[in-house]
N, C-alpha and C. Protein backbone atom coordinates (compact mmCIF):
# COMPACT_ATOMS: atom_id res chain seq x y z
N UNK A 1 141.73 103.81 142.23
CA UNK A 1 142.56 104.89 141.70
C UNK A 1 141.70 105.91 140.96
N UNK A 2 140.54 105.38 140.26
CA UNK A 2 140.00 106.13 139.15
C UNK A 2 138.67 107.35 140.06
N UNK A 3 138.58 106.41 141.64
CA UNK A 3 137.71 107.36 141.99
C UNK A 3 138.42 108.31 143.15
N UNK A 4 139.71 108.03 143.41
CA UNK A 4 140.35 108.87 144.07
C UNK A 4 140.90 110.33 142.90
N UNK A 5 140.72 109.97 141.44
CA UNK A 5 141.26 111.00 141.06
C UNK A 5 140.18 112.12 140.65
N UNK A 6 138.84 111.05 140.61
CA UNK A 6 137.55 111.70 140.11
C UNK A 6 136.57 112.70 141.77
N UNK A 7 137.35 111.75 142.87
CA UNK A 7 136.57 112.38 144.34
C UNK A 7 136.20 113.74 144.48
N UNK A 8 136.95 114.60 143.74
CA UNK A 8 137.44 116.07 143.71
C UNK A 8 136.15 116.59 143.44
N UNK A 9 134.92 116.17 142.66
CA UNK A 9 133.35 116.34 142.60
C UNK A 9 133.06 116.21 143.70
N UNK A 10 132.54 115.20 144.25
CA UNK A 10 131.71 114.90 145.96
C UNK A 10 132.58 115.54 146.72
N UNK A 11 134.10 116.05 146.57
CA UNK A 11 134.55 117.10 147.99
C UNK A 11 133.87 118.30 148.14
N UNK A 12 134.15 119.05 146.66
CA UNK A 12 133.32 120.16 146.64
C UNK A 12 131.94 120.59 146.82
N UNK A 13 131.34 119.53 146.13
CA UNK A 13 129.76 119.39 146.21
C UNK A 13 129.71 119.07 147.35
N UNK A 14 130.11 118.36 148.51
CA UNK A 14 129.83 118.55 149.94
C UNK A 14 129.69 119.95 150.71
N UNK A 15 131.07 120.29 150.16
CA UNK A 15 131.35 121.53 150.98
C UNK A 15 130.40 122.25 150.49
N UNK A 16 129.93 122.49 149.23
CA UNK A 16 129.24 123.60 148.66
C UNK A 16 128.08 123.36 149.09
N UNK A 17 127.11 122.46 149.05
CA UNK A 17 125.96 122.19 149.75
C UNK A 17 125.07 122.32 150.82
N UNK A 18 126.54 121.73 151.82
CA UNK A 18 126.60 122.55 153.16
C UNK A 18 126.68 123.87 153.40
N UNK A 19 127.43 124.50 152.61
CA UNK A 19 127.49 125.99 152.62
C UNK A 19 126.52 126.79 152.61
N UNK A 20 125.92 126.12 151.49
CA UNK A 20 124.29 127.03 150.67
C UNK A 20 123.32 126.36 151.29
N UNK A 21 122.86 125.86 151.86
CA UNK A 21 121.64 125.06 152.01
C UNK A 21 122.01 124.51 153.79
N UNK A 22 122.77 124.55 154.04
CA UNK A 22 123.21 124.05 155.47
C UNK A 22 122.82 122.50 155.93
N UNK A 23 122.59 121.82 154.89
CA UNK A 23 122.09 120.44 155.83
C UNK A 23 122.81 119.64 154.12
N UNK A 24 123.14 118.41 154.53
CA UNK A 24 123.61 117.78 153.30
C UNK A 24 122.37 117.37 152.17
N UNK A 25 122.35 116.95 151.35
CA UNK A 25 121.55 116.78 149.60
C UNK A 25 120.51 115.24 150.48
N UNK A 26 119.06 115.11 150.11
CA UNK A 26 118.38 113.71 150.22
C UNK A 26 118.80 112.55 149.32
N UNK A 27 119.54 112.89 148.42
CA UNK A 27 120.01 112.16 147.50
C UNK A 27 120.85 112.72 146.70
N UNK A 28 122.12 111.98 146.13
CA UNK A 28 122.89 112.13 145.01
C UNK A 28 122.90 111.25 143.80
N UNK A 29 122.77 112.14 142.65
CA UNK A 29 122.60 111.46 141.66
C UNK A 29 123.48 111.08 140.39
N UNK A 30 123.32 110.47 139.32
CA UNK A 30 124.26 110.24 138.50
C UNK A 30 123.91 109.24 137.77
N UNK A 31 124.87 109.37 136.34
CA UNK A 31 124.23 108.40 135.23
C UNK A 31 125.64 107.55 135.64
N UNK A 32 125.18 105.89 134.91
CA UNK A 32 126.19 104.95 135.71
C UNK A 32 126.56 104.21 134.12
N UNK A 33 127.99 104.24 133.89
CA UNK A 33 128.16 103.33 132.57
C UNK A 33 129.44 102.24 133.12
N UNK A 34 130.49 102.71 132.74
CA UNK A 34 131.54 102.28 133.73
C UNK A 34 131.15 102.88 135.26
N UNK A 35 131.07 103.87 135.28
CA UNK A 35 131.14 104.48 136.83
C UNK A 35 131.76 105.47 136.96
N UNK A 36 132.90 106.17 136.26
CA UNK A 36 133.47 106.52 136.99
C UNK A 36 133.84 108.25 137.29
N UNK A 37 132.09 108.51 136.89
CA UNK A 37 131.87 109.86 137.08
C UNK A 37 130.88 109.67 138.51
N UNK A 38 129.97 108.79 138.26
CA UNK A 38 128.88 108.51 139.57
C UNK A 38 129.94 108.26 140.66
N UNK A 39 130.93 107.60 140.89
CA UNK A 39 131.85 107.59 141.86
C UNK A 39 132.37 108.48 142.21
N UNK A 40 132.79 110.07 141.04
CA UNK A 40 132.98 110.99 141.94
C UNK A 40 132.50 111.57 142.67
N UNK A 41 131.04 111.98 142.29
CA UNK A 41 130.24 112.47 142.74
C UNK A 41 129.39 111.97 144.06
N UNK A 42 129.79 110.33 144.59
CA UNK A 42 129.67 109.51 145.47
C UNK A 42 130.44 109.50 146.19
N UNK A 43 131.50 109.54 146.40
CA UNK A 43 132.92 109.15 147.31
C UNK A 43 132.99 110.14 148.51
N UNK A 44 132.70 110.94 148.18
CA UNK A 44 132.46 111.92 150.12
C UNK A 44 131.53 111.75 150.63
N UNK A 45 130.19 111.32 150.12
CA UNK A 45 128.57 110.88 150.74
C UNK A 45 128.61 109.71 151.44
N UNK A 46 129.75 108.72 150.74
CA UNK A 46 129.05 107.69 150.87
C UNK A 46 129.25 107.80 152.94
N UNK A 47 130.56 107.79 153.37
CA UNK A 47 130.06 107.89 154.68
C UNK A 47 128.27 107.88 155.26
N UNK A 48 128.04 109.33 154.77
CA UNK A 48 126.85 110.21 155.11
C UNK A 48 125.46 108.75 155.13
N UNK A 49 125.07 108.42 155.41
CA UNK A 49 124.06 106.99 155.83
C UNK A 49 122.61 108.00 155.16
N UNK A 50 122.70 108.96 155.45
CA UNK A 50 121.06 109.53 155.45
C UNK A 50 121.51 109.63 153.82
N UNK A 51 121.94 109.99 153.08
CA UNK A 51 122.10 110.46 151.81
C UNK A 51 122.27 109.06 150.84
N UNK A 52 121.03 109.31 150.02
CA UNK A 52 120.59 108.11 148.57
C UNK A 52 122.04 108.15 147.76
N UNK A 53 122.26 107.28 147.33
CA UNK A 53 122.92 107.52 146.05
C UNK A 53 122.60 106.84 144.54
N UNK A 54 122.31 107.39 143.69
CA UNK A 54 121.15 106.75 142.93
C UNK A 54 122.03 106.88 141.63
N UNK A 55 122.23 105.91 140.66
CA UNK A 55 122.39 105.80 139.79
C UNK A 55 121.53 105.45 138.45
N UNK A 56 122.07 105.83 137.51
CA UNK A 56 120.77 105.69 135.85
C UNK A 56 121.62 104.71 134.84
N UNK A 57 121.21 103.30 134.75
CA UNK A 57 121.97 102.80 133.58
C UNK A 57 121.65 103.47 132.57
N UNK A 58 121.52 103.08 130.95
CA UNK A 58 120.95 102.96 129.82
C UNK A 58 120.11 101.78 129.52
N UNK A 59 119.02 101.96 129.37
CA UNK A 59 118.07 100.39 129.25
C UNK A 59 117.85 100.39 127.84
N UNK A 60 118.46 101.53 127.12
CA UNK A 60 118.82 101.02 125.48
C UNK A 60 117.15 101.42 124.97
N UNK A 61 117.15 100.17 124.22
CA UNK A 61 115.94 99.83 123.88
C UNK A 61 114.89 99.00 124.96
N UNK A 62 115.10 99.27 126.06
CA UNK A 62 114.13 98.15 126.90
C UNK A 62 115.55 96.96 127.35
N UNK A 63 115.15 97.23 128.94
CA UNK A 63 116.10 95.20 129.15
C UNK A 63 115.42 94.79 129.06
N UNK A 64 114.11 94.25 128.28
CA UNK A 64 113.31 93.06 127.92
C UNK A 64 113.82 92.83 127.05
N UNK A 65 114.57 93.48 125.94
CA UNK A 65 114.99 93.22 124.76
C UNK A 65 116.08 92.83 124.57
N UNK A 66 117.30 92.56 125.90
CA UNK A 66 118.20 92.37 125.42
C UNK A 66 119.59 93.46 125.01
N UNK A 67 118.59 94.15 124.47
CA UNK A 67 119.60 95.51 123.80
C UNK A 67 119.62 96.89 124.68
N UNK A 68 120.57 96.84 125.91
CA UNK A 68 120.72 97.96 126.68
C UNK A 68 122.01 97.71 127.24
N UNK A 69 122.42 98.54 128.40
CA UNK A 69 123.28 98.65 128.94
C UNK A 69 123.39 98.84 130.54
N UNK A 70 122.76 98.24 130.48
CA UNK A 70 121.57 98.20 132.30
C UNK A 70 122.68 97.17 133.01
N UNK A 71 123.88 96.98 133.00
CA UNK A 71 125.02 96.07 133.92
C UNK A 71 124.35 95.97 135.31
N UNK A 72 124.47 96.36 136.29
CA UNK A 72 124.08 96.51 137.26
C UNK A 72 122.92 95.86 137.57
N UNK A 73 121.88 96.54 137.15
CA UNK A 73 120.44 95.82 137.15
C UNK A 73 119.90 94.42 136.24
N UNK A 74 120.33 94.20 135.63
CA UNK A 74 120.47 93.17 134.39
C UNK A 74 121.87 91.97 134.66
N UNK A 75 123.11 92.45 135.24
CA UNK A 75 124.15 91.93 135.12
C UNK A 75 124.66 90.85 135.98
N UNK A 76 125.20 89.97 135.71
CA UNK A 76 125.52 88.35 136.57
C UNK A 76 127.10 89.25 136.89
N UNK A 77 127.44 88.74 138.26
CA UNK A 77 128.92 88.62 138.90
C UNK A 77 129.84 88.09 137.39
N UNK A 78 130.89 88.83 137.18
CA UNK A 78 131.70 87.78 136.45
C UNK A 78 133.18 88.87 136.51
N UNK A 79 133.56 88.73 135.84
CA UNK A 79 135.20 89.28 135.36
C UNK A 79 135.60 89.49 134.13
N UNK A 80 135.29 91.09 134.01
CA UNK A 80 136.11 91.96 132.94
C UNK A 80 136.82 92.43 133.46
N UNK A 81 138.06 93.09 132.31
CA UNK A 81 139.13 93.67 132.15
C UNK A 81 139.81 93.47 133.84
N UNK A 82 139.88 92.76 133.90
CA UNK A 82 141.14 92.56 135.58
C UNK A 82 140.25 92.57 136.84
N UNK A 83 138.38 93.03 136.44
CA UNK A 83 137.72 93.59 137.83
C UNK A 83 136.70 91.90 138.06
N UNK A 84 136.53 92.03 139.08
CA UNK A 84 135.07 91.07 139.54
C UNK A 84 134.04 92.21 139.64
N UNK A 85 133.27 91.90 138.79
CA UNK A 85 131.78 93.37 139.37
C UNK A 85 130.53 92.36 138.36
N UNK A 86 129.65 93.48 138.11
CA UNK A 86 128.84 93.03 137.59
C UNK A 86 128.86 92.95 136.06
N UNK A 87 128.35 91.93 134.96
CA UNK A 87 129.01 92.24 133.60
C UNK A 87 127.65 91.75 132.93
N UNK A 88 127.27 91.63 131.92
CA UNK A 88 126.58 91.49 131.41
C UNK A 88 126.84 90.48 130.28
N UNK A 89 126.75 89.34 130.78
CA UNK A 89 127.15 88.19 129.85
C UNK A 89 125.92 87.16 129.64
N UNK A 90 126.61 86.20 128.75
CA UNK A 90 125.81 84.61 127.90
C UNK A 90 125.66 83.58 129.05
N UNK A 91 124.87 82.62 128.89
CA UNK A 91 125.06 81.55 129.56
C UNK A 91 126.21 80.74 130.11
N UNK A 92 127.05 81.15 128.66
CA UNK A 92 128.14 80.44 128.88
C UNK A 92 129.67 81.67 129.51
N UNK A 93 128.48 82.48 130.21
CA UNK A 93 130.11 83.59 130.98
C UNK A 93 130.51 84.34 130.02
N UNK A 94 130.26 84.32 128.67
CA UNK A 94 131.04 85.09 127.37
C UNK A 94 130.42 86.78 127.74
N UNK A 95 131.30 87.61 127.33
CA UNK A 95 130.54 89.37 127.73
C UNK A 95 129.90 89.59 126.51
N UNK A 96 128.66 89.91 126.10
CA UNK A 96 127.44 90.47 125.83
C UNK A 96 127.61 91.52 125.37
N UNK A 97 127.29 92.13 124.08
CA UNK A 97 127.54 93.32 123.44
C UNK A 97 126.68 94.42 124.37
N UNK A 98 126.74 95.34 124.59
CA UNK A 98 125.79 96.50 125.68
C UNK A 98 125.13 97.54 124.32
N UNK A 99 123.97 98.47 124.37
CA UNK A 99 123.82 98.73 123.57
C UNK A 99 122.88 100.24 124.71
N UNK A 100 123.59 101.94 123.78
CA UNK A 100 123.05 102.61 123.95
C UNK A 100 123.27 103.65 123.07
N UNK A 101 122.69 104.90 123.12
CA UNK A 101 122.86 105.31 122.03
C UNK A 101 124.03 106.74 122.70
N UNK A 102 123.92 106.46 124.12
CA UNK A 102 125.17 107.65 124.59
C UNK A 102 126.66 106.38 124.93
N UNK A 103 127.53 106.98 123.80
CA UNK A 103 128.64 106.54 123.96
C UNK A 103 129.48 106.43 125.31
N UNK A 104 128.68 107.32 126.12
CA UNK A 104 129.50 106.88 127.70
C UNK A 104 128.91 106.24 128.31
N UNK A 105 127.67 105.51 128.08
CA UNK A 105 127.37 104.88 129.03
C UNK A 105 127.12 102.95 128.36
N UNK A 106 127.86 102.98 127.07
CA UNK A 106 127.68 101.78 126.38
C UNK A 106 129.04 101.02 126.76
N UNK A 107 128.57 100.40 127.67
CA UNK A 107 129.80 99.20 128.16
C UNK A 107 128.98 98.38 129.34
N UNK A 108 129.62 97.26 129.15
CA UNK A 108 129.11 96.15 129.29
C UNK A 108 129.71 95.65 130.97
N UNK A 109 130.20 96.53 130.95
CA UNK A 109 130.34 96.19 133.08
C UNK A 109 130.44 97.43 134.28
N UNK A 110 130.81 97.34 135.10
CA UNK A 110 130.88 98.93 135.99
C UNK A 110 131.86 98.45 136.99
N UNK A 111 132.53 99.76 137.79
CA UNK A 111 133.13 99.69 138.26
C UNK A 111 132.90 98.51 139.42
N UNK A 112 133.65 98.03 139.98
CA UNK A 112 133.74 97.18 141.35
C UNK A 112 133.05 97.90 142.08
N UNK A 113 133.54 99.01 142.45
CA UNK A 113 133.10 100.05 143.80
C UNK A 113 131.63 100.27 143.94
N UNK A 114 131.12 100.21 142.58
CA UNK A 114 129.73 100.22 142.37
C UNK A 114 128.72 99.13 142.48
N UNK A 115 129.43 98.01 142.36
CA UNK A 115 128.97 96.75 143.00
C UNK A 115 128.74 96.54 144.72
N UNK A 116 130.02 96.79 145.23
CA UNK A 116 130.10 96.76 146.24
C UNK A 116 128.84 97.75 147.10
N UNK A 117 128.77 99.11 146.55
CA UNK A 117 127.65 99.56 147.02
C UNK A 117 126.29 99.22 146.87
N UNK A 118 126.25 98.60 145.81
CA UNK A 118 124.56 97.46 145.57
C UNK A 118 124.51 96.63 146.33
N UNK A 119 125.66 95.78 146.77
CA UNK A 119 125.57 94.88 147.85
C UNK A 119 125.35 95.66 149.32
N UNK A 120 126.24 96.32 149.74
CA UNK A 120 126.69 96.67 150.35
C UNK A 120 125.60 98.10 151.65
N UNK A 121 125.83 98.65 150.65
CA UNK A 121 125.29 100.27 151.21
C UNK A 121 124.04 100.83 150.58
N UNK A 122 123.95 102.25 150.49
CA UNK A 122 122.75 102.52 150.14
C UNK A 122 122.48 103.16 148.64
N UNK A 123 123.37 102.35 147.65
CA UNK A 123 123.55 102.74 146.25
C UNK A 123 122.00 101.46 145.73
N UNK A 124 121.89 102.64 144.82
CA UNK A 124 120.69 102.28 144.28
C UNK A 124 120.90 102.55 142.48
N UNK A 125 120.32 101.50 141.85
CA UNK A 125 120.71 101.92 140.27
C UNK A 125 119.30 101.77 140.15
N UNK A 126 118.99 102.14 138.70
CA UNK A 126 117.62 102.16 138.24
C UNK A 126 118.21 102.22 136.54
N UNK A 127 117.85 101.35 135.73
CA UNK A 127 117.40 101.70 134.68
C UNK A 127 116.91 102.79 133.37
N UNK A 128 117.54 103.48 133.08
CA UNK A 128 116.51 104.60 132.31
C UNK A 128 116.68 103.87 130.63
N UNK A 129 115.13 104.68 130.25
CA UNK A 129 115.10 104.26 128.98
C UNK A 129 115.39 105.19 128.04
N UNK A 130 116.15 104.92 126.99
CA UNK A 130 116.85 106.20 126.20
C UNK A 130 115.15 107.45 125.75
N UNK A 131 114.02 106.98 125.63
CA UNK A 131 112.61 108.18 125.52
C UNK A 131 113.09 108.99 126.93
N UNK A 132 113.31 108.20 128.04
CA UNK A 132 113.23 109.28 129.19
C UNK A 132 114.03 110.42 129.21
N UNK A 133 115.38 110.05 128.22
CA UNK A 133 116.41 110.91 128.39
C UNK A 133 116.09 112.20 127.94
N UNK A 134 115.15 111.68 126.38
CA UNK A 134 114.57 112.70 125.50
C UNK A 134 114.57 113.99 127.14
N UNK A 135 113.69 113.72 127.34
CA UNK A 135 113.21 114.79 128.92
C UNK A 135 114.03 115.35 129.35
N UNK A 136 115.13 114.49 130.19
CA UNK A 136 116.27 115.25 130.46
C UNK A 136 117.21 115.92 129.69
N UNK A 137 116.72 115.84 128.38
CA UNK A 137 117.49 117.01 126.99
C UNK A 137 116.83 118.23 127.12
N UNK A 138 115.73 117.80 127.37
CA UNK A 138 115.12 119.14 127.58
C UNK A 138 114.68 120.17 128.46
N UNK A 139 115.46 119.32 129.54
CA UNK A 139 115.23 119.76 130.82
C UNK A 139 116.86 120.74 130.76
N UNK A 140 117.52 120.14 130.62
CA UNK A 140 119.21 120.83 129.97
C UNK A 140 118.86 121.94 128.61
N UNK A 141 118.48 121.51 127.96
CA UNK A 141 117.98 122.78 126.85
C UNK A 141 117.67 124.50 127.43
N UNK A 142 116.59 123.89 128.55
CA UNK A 142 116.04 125.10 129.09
C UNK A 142 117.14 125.70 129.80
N UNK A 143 118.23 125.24 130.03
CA UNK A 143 119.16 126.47 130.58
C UNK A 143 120.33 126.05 129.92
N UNK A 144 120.67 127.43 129.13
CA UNK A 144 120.97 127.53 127.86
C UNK A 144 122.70 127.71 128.18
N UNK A 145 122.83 127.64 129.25
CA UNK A 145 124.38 127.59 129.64
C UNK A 145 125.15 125.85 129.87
N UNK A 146 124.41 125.10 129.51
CA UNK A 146 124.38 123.70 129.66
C UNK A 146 124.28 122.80 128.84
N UNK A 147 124.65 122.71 127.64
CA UNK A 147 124.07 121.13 126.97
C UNK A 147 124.51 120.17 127.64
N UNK A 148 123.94 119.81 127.91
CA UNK A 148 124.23 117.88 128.46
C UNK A 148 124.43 116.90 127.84
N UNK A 149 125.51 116.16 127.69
CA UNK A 149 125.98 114.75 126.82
C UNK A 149 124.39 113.72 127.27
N UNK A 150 124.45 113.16 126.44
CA UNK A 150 123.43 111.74 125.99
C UNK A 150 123.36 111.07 127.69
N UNK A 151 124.29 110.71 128.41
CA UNK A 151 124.66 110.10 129.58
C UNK A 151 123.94 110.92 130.62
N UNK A 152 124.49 112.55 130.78
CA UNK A 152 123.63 112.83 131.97
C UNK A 152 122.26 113.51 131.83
N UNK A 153 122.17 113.41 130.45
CA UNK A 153 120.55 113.24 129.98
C UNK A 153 119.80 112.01 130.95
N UNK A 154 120.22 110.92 131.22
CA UNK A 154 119.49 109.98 132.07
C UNK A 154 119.63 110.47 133.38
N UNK A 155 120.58 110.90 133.91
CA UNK A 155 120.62 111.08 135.66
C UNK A 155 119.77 112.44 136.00
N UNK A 156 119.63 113.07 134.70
CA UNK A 156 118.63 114.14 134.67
C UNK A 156 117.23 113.66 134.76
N UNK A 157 117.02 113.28 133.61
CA UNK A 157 115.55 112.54 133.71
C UNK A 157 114.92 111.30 134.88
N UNK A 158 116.05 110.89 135.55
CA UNK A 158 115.89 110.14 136.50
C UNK A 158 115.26 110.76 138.06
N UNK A 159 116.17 112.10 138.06
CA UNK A 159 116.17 112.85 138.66
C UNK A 159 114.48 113.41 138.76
N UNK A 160 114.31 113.87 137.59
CA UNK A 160 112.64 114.52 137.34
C UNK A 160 112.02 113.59 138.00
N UNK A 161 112.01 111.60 137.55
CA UNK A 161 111.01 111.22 138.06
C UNK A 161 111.13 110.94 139.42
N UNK A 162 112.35 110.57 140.11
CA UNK A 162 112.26 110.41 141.96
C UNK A 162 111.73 111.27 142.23
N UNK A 163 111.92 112.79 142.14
CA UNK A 163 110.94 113.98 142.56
C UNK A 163 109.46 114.28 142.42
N UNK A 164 109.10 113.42 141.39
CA UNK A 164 107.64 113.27 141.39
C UNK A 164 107.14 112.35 142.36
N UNK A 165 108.12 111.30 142.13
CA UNK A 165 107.72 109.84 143.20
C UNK A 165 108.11 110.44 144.80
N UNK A 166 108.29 111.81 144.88
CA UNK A 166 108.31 112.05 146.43
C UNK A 166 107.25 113.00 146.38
N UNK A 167 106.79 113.32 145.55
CA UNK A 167 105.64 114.59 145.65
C UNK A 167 104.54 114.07 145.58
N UNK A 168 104.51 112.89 144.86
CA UNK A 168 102.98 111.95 145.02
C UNK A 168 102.93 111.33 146.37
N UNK A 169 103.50 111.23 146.90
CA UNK A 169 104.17 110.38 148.30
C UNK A 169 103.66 111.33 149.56
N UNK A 170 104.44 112.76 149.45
CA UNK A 170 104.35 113.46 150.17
C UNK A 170 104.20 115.31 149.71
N UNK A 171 103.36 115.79 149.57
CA UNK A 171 103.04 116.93 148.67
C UNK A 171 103.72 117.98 149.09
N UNK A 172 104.16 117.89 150.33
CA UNK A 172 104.88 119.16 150.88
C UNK A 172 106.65 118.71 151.55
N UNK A 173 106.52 118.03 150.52
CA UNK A 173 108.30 117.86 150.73
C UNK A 173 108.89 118.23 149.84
N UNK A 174 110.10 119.03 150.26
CA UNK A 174 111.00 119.96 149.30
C UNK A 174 112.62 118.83 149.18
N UNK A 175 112.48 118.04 148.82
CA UNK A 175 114.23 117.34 148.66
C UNK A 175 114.76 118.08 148.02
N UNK A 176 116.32 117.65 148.72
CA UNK A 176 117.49 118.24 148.07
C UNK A 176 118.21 117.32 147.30
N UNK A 177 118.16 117.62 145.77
CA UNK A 177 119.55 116.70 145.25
C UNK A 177 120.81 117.80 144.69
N UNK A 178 121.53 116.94 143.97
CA UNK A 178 122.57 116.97 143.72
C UNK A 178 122.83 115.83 142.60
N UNK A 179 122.66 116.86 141.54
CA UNK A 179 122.37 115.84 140.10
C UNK A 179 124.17 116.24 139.39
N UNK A 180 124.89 114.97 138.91
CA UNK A 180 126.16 115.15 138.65
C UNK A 180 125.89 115.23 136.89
N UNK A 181 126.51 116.50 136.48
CA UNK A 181 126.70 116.77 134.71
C UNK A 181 128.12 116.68 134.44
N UNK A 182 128.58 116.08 133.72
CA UNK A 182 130.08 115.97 133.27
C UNK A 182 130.50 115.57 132.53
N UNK A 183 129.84 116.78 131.97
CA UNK A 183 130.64 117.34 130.43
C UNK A 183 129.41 117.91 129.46
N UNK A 184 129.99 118.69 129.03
CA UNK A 184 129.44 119.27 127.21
C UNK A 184 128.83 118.07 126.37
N UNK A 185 127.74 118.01 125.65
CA UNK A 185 127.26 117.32 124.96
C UNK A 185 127.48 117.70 123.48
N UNK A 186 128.11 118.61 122.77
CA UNK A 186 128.53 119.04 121.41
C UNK A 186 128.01 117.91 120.90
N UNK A 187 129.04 116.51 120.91
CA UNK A 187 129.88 115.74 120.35
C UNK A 187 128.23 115.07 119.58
N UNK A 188 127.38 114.88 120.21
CA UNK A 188 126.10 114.31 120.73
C UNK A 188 124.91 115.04 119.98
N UNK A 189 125.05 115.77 119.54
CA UNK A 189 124.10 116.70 118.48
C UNK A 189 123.58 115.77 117.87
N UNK A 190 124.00 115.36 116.97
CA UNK A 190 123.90 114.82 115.79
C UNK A 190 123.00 113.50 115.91
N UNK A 191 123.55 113.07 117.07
CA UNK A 191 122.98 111.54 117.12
C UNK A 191 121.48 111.98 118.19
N UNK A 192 121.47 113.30 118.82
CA UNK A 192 120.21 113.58 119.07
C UNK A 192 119.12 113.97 117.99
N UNK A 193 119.32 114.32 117.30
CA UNK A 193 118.66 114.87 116.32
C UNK A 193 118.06 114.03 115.39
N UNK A 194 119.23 113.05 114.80
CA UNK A 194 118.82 111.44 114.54
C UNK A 194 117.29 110.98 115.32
N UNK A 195 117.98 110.48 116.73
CA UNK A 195 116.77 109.55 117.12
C UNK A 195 115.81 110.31 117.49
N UNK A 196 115.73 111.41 117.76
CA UNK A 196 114.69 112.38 118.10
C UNK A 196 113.70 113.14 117.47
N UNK A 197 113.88 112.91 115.77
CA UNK A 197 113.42 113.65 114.88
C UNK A 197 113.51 114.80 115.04
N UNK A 198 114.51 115.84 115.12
CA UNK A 198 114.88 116.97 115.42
C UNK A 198 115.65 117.89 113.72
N UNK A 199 115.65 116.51 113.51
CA UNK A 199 116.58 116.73 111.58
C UNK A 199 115.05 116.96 110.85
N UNK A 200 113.71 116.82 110.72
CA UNK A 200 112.53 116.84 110.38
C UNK A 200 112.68 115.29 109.54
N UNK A 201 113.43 114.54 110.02
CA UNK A 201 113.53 113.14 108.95
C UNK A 201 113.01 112.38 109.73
N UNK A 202 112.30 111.43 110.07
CA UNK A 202 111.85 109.78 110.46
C UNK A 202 112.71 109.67 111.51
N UNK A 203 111.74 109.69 112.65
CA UNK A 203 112.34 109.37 114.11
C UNK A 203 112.78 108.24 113.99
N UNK A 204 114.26 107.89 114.72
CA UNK A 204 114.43 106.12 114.63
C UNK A 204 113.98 105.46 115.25
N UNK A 205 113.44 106.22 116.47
CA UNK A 205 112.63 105.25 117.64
C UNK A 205 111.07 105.41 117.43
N UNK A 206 110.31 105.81 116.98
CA UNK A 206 109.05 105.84 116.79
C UNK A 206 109.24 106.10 114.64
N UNK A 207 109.50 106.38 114.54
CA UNK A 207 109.20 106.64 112.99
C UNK A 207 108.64 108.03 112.67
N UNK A 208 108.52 108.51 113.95
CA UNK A 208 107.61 110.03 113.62
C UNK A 208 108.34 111.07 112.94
N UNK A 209 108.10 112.36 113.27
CA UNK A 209 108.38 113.45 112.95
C UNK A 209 108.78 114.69 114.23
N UNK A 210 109.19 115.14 114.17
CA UNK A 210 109.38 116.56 115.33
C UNK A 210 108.62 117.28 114.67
């Protein structure tokens, strides 16, 4: 239901793609918490076989540590809230606190649909670490019609590095993506500025300074 109401992204972004560029995107991208923005932006591609679909957990502080939100990549089969998907639980099956510092992407399971494509098809998640996002803040900064929430700060910065990992690969390849933003980051100031040393106070993640 939640990605039939969200599809209304990947219709347009198809059509529009095709329009401008005439051949469909090498990949589509998106930050993954629950899901259920990466699903919009997925749900007309997925047909499409040639087209990536790549998702960005939150790896928090590192999944070595325990303290992220990496479901998908990190997460055992189990059952939250009514779904079977992937969850991030204890030995004993109990759900696992998730930990990030963007409020949309701190939860501790993902959609079904998004499972099914890890098994399934050609959905791909990856990990980001909340430093990488730093990047994709500032990659959103530079165009000043955009702040980006904490969340697609990762599908941004994710984004930067597959494009390097195709340019080291192959120097004269031009890919096409299709990076999904959704929504205003206002809310998110504050807690950037915090861990970022952007307030001139004691970075929380390094201790430094801006």
């Amino acid at each position: 239901m939640v990605r039939e109401f969200q599809r209304i992204i990947s219709t347009e972004a198809r059509a529009q793609v095709l329009d401008r560029y005439g051949r469909l995107p090498d990949a589509v991208l998106a930050c993954v918490g629950g899901g259920s923005n990466a699903m919009g932006v997925f749900a007309d591609f997925i047909p499409d076989e040639s087209v990536q679909l790549i998702g960005f957990e939150a790896a928090g502080d590192g999944v070595e540590t325990g303290r992220h939100a990496a479901t998908i990549t990190e997460g055992r089969e189990g059952v939250l809230h009514g779904m079977r998907t992937y969850v991030l639980q204890d030995d004993d099956g109990q759900t696992k606190e998730s930990h990030s510092i963007s409020a949309g992407l701190d939860y501790p399971g993902v959609g079904p649909e998004h499972a099914w494509l890890r098994l399934d098809r050609q959905g791909h998640v990856r990990a980001g670490h909340r430093r990488g996002g730093h990047g994709g803040a500032q990659a959103a900064h530079a165009d000043r019609r955009h702040h980006a929430r904490h969340r697609e700060r990762h599908a941004l910065a994710g984004a930067m590095r597959v494009g390097r990992r195709i340019a080291e690969t192959d120097p004269s390849a031009r890919p096409l993506f299709i990076v999904n933003l959704s929504g205003r980051g206002d809310k998110d100031v504050d807690t950037a500025m915090t861990w970022f040393g952007l307030d001139g106070k004691p970075d929380a993640t390094t201790g430094g300074k801006a």
